[in-house]
Protein backbone atom coordinates (compact mmCIF):
# COMPACT_ATOMS: atom_id res chain seq x y z
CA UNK A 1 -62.80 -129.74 14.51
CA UNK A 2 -60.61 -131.89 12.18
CA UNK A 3 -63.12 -134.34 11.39
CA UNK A 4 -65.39 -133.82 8.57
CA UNK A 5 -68.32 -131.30 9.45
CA UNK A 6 -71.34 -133.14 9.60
CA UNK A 7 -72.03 -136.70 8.87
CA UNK A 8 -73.40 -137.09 5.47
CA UNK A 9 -76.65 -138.54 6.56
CA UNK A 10 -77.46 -135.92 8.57
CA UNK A 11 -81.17 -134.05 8.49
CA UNK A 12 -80.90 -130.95 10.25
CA UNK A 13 -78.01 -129.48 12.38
CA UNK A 14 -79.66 -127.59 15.63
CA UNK A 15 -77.91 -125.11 17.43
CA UNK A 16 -80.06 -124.28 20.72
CA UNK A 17 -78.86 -121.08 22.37
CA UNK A 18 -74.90 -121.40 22.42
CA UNK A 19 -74.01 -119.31 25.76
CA UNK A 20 -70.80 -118.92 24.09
CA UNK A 21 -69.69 -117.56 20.94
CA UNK A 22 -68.53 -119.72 18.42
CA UNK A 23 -65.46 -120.42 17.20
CA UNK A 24 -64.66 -118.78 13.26
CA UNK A 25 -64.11 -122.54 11.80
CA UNK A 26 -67.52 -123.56 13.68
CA UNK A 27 -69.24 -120.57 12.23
CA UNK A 28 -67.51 -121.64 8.56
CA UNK A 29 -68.34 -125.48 8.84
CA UNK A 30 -72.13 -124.38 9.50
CA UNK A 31 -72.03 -122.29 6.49
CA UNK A 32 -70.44 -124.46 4.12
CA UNK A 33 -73.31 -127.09 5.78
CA UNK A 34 -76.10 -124.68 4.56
CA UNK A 35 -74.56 -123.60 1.19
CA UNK A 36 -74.67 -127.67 0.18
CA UNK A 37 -77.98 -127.88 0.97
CA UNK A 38 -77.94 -128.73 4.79
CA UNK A 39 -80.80 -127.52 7.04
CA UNK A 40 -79.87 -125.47 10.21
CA UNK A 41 -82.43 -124.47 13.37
CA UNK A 42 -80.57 -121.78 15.48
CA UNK A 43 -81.70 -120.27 18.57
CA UNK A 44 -79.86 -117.54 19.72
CA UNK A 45 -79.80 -114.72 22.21
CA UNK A 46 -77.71 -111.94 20.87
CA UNK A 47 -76.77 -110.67 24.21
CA UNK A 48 -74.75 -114.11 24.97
CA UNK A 49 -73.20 -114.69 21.62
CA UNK A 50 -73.21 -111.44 19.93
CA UNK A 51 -70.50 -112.24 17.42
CA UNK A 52 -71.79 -115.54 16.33
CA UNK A 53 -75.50 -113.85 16.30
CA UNK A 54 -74.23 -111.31 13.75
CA UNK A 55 -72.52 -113.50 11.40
CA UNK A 56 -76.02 -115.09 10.60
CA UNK A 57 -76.30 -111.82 8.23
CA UNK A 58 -74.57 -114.54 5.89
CA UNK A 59 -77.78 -116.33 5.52
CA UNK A 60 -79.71 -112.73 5.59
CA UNK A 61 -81.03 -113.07 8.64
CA UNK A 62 -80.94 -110.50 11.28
CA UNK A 63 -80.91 -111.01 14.72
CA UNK A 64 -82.37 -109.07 16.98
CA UNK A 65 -82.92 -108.22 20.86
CA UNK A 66 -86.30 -108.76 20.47
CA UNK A 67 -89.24 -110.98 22.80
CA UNK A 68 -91.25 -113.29 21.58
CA UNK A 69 -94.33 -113.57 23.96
CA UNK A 70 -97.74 -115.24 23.86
């Protein structure tokens, strides 16, 4: 987590379905990646990473304990 965020080539950060919460400074770093522009895709399930599921409210989005279905 000392090392710069993300490389500065780098498209899209994806974060598929941590089954862990993140850490604060891994929750800043992805913020301070979106505020400059960066692009994020996040997948998460509330129930396994409530805290880090609830800080997304930064980018004013909601997440919910909802289904998505066919």
């Amino acid at each position: 987590l000392e090392a710069p965020p993300t490389p500065a080539d780098c498209a899209v950060v994806v974060l598929p379905g941590p089954r862990q919460e993140l850490a604060a400074i891994e929750r800043d770093r992805l913020a301070q990646y979106v505020a400059a522009g960066g692009s994020l895709v996040a997948m998460l399930d509330p129930l396994a990473a409530p805290e880090t599921a609830a800080d997304f409210g930064r980018y004013g989005v909601k997440v919910g304990n909802d289904v998505v279905r066919q």
